[in-house]
C-alpha atoms as a PDB file:
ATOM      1  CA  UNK A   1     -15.087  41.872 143.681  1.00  0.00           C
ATOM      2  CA  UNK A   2     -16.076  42.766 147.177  1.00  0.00           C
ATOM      3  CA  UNK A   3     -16.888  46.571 147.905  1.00  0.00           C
ATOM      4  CA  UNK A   4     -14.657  49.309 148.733  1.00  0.00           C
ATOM      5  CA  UNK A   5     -13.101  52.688 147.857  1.00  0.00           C
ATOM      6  CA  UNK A   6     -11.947  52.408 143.672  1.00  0.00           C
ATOM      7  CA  UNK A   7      -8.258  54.155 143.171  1.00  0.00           C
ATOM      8  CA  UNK A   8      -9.383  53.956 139.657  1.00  0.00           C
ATOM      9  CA  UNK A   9      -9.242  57.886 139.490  1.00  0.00           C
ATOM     10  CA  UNK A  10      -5.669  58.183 140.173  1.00  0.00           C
ATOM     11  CA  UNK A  11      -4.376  55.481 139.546  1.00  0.00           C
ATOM     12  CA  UNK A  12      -2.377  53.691 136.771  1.00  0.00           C
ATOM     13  CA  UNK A  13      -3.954  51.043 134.440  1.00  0.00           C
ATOM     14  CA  UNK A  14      -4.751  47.597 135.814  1.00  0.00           C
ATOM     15  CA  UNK A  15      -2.542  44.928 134.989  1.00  0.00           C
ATOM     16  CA  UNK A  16      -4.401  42.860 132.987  1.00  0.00           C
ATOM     17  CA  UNK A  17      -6.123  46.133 130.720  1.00  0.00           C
ATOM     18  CA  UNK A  18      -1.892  46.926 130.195  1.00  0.00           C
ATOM     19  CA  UNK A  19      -1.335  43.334 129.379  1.00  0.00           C
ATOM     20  CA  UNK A  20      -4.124  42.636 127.106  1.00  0.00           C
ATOM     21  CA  UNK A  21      -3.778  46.397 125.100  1.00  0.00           C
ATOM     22  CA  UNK A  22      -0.176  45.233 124.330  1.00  0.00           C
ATOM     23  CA  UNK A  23      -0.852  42.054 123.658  1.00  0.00           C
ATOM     24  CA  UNK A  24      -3.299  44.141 121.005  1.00  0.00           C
ATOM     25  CA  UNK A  25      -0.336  46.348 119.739  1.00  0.00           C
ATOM     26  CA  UNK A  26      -0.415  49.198 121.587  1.00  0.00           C
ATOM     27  CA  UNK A  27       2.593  51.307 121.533  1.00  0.00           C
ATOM     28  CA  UNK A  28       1.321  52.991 124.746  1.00  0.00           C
ATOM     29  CA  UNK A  29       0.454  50.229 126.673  1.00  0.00           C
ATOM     30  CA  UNK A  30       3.371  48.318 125.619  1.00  0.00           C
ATOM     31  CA  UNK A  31       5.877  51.327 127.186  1.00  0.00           C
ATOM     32  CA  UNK A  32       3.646  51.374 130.049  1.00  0.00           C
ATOM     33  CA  UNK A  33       4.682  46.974 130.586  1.00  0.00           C
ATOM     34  CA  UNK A  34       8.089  47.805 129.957  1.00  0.00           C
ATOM     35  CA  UNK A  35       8.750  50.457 132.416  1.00  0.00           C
ATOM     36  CA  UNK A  36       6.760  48.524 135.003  1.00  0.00           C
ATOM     37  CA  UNK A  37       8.472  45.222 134.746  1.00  0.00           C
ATOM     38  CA  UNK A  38      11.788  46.172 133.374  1.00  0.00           C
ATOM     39  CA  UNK A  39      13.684  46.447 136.871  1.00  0.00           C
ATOM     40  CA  UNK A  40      12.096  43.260 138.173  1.00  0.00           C
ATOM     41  CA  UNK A  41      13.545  41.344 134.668  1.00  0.00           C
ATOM     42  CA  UNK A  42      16.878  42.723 134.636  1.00  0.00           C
ATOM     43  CA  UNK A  43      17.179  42.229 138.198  1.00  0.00           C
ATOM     44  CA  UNK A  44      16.784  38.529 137.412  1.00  0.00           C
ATOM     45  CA  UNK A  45      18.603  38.199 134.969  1.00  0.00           C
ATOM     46  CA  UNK A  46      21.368  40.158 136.542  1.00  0.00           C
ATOM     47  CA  UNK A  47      21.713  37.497 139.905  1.00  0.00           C
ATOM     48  CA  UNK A  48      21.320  34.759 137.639  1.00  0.00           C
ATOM     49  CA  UNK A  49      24.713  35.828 135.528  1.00  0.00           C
ATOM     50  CA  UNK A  50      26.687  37.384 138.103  1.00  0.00           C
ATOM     51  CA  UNK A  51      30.134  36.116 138.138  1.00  0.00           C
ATOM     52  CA  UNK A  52      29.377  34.808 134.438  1.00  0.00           C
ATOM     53  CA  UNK A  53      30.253  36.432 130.685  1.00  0.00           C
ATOM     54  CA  UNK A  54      26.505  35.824 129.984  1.00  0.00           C
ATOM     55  CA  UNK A  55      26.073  39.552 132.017  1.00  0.00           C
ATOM     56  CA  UNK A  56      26.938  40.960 129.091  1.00  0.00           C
ATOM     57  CA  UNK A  57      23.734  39.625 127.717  1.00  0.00           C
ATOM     58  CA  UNK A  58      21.381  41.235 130.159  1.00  0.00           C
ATOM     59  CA  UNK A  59      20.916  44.496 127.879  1.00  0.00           C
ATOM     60  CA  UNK A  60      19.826  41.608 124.904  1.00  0.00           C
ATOM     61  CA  UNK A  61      18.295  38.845 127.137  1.00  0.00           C
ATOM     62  CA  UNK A  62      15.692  41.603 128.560  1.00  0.00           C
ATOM     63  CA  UNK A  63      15.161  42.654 124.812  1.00  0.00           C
ATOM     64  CA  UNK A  64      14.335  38.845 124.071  1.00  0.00           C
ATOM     65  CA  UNK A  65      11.609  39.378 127.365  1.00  0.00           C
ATOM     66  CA  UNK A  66       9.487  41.864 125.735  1.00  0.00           C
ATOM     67  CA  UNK A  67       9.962  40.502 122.483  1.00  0.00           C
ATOM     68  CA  UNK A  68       8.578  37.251 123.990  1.00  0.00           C
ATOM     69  CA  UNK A  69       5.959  39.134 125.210  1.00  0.00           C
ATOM     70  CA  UNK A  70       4.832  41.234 122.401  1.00  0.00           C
ATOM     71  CA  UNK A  71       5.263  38.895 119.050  1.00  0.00           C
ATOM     72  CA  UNK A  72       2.232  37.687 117.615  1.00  0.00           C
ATOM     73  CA  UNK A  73       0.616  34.563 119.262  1.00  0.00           C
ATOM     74  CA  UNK A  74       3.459  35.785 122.294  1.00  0.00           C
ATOM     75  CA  UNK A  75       3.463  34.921 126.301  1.00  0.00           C
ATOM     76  CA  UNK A  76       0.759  37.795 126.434  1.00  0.00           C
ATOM     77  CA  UNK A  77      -1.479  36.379 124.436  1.00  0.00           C
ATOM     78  CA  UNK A  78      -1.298  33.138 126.582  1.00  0.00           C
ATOM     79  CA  UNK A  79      -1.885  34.609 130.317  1.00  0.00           C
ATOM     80  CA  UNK A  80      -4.924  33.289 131.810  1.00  0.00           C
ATOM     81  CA  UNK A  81      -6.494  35.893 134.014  1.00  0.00           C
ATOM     82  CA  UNK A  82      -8.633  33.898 135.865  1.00  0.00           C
ATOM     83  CA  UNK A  83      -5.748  32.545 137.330  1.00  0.00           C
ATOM     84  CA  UNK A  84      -3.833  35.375 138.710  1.00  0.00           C
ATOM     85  CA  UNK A  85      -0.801  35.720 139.463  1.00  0.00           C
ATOM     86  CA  UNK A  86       1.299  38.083 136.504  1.00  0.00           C
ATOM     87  CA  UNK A  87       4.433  38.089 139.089  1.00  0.00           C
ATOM     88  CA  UNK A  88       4.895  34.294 138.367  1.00  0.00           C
ATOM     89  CA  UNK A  89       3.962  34.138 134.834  1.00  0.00           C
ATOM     90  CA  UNK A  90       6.832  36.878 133.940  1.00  0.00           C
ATOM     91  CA  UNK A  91       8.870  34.808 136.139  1.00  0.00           C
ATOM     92  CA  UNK A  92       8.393  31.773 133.732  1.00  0.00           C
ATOM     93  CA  UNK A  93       8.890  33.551 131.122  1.00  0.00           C
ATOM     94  CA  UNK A  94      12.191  35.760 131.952  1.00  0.00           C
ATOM     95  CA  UNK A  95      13.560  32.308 133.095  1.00  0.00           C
ATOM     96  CA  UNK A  96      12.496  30.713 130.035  1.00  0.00           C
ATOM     97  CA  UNK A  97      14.377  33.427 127.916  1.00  0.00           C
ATOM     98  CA  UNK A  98      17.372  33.429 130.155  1.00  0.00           C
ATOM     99  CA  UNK A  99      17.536  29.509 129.761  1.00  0.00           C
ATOM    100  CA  UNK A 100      17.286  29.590 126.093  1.00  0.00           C
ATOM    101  CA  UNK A 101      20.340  32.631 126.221  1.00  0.00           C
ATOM    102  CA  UNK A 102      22.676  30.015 128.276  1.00  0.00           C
ATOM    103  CA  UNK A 103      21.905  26.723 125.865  1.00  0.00           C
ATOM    104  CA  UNK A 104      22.523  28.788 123.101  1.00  0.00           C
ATOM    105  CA  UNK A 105      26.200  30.128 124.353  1.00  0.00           C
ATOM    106  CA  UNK A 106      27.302  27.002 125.325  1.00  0.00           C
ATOM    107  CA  UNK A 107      26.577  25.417 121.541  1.00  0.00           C
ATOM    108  CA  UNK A 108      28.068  28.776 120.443  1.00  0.00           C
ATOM    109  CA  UNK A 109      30.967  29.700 122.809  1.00  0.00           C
ATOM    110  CA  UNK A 110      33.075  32.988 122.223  1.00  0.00           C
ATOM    111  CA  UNK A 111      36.239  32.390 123.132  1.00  0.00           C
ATOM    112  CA  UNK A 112      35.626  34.424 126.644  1.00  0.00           C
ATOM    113  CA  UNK A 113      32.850  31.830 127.531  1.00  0.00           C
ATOM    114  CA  UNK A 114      34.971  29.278 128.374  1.00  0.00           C
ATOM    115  CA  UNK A 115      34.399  30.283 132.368  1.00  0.00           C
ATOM    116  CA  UNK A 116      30.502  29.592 131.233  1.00  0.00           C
ATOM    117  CA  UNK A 117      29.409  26.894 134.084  1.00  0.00           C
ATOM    118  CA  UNK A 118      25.654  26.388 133.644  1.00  0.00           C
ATOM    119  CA  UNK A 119      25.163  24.250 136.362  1.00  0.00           C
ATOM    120  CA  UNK A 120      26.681  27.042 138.461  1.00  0.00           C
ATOM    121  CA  UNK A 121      24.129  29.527 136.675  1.00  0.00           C
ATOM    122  CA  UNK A 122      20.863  27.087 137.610  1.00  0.00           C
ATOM    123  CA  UNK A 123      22.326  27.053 141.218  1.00  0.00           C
ATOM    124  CA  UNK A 124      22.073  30.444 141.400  1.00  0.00           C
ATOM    125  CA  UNK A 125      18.203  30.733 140.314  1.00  0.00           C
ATOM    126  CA  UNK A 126      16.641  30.759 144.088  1.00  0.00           C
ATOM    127  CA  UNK A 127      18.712  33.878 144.758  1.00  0.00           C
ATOM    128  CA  UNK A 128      17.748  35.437 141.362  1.00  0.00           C
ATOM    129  CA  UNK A 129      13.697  34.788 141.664  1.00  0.00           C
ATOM    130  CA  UNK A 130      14.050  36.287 145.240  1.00  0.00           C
ATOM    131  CA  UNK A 131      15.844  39.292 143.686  1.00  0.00           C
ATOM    132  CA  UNK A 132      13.156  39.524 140.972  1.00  0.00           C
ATOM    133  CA  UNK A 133      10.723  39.730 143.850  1.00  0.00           C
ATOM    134  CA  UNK A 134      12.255  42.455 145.693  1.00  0.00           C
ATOM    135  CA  UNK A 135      12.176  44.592 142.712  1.00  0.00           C
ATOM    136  CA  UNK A 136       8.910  43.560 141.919  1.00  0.00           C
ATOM    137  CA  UNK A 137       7.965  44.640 145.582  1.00  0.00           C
ATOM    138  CA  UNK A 138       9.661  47.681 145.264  1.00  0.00           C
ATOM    139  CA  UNK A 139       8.666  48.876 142.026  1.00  0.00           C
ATOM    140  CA  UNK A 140       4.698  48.612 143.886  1.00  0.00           C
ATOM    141  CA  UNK A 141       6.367  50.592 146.524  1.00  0.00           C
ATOM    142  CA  UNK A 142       7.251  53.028 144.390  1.00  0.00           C
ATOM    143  CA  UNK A 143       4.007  53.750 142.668  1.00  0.00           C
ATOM    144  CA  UNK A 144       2.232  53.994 145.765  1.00  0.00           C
ATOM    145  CA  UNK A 145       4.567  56.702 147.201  1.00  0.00           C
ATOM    146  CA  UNK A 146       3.654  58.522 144.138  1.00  0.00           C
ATOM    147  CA  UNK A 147       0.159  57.724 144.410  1.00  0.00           C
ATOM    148  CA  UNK A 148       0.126  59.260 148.115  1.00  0.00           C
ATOM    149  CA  UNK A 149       2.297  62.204 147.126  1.00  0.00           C
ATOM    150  CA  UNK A 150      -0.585  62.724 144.274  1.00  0.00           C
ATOM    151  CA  UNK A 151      -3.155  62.628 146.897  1.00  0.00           C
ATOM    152  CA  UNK A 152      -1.383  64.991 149.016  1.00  0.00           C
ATOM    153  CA  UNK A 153      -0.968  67.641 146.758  1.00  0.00           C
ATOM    154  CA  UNK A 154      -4.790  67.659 146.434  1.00  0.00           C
ATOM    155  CA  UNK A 155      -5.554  66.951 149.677  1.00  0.00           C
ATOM    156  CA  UNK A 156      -3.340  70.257 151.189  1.00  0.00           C
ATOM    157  CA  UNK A 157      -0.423  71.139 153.040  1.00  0.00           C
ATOM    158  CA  UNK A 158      -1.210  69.041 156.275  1.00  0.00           C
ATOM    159  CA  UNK A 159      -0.818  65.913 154.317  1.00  0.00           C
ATOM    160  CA  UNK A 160       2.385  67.084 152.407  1.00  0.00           C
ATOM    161  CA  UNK A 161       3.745  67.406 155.964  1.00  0.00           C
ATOM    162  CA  UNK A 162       2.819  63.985 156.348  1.00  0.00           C
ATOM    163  CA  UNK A 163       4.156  62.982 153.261  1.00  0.00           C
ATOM    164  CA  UNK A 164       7.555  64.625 154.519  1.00  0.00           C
ATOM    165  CA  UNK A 165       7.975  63.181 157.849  1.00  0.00           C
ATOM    166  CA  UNK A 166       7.676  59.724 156.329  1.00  0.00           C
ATOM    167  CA  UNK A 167       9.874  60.328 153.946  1.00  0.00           C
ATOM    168  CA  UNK A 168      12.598  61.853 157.089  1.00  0.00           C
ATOM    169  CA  UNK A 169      11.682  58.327 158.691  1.00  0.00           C
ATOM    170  CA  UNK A 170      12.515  55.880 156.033  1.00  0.00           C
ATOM    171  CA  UNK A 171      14.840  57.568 153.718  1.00  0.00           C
ATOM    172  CA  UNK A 172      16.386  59.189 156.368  1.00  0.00           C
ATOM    173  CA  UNK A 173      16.388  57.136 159.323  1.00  0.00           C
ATOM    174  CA  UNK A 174      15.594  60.275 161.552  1.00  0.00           C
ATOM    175  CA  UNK A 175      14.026  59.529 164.894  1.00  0.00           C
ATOM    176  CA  UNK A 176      10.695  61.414 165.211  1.00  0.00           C
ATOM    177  CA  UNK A 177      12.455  63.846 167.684  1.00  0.00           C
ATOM    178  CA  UNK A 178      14.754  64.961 165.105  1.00  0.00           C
ATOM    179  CA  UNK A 179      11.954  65.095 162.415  1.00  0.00           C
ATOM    180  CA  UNK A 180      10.063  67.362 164.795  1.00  0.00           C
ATOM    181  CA  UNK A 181      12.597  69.217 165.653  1.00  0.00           C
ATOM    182  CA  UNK A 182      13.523  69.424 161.778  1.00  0.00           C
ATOM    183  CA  UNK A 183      10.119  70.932 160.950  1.00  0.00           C
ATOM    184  CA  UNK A 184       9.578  72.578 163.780  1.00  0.00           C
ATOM    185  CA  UNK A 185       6.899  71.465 165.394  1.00  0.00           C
ATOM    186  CA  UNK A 186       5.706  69.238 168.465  1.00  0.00           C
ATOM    187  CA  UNK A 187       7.224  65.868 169.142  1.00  0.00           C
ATOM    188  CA  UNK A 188       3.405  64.501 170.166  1.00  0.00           C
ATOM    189  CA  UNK A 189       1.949  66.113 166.786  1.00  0.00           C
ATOM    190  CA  UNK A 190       4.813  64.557 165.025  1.00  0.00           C
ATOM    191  CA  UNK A 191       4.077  60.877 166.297  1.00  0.00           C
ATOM    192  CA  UNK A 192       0.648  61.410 165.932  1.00  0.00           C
ATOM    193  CA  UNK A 193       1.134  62.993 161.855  1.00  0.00           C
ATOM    194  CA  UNK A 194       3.835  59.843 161.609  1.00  0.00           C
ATOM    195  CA  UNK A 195       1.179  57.186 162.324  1.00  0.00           C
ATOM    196  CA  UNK A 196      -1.275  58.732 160.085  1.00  0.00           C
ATOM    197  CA  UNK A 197       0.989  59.035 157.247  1.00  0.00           C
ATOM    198  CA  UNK A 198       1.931  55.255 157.853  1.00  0.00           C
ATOM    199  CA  UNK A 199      -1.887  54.772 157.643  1.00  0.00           C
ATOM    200  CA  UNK A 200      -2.524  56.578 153.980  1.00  0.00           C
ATOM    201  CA  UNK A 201       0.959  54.971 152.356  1.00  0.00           C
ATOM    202  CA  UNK A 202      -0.954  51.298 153.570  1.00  0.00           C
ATOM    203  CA  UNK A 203      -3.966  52.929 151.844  1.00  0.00           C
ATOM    204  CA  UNK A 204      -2.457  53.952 148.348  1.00  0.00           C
ATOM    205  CA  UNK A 205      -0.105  50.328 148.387  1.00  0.00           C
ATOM    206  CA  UNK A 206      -3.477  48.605 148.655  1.00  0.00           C
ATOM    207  CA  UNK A 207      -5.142  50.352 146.064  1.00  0.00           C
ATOM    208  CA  UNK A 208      -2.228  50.148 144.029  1.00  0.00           C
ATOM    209  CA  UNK A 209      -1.935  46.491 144.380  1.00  0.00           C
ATOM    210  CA  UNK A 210      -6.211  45.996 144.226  1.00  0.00           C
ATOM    211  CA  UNK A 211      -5.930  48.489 140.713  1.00  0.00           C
ATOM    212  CA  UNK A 212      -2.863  46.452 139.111  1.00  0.00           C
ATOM    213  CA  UNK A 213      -4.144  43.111 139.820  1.00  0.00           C
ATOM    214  CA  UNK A 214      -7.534  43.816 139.697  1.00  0.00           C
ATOM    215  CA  UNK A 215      -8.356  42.379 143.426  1.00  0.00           C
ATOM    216  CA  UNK A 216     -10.568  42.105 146.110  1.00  0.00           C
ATOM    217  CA  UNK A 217      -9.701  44.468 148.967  1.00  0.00           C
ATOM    218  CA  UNK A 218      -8.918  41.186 150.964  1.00  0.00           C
ATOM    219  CA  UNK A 219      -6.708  39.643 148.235  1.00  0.00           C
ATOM    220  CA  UNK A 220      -5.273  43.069 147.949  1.00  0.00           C
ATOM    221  CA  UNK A 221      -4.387  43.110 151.991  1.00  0.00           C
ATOM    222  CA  UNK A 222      -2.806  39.519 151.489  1.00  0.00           C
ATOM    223  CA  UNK A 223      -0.747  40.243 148.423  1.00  0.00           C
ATOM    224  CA  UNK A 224       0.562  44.217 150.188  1.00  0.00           C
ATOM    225  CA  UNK A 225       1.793  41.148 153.219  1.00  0.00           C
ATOM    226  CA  UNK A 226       3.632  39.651 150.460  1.00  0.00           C
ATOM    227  CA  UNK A 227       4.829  42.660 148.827  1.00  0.00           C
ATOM    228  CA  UNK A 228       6.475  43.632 152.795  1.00  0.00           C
ATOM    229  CA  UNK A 229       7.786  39.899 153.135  1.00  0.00           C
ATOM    230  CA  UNK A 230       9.343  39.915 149.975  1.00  0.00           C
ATOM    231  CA  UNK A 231      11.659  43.212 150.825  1.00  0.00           C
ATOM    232  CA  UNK A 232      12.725  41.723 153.947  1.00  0.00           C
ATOM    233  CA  UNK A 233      13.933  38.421 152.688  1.00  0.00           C
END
């Protein structure tokens, strides 16, 4: 891995130390998986059966994820690290699961299924894997607002006001005039805070990213370009 600063004191697990503990069993680690690749699953899965009775299989069909996941001699146990690349492997698999969920209410059909087009479903799998990427991107997001908001508190009230005014500009929409005017202080000092701020969010996405995926810095940089590209398809 090339040099740089480690996020390893405030940050969460890696991806592959999560995946490999509950591969192992962990109850801990496995809770940790679910709640970080939950919304990204059922988001799938949700695209891929609008319009369809098979969304009333979501709750189940995410169930069967995990459970994919977890069992003994599972998906986990079966993810090559040298590889890379965790987004697409849960991909495979969530696709997998969903696949298996549609051939086996079509040999199976409730009554109510009988609006059940699979072809229609498959068509609809380039919109679902770009929905499962958004909320893949913004579940990272997420984590490293938190992870900046964690630094912040240590780091004083300077950088809580930095915290704030980003949160005015994207949450908001506020201009920075209104922001300033909202905290009362100077426009100039308000860009100035603004572009900072900007600065240590890039900083805790990277180190998010480089801590999850265990990366380089440089790979790290590349996949945060992703991440951005992703949300804005």
């Amino acid at each position: 891995m090339d040099d740089g600063p480690s996020p390893s004191a405030d940050s969460q697990a890696t991806c592959w130390t999560v995946i490999r503990d509950a591969a192992a069993g962990r109850a801990d680690a496995r809770r940790t998986f679910a709640g970080r690749y939950e919304p990204a699953i059922r988001a799938y899965l949700g695209a891929r059966w609008r319009h369809s009775p098979l969304i009333r299989e979501i709750d189940d069909a995410a169930q069967d994820v995990f459970l994919e996941c977890f069992r003994a001699d599972g998906a986990l146990t079966r993810v090559d690290e040298e590889r890379g690349g965790f987004r697409g492997f849960l991909y495979g698999v969530t696709r997998n699961v969903a696949r298996r969920t549609e051939q086996a209410t079509a040999r199976n059909p409730r009554p109510s299924d009988s609006r059940i087009d699979l072809r229609a479903v498959e068509a609809r799998d380039e919109d679902a894997s770009r929905l499962f990427d958004q909320a893949w991107a913004r579940a990272r997001i997420a984590e490293a607002r938190a992870l900046q908001v964690r630094r912040a508190a240590e780091s004083g009230n300077g950088a809580l006001e930095r915290v704030e005014i980003l949160r005015l500009r994207f949450e908001r929409g506020l201009p920075i005039r209104e922001i300033a005017a909202h905290l009362g202080v100077d426009p100039a000092r308000t860009h100035h805070e603004y572009a900072k701020a900007r600065r240590e969010f890039r900083q805790a996405l990277i180190d998010v990213v480089r801590e999850q995926e265990d990366l380089s810095v440089a790979a790290a940089e590349a996949e945060c370009l992703r991440l951005t590209r992703m949300l804005a398809s």
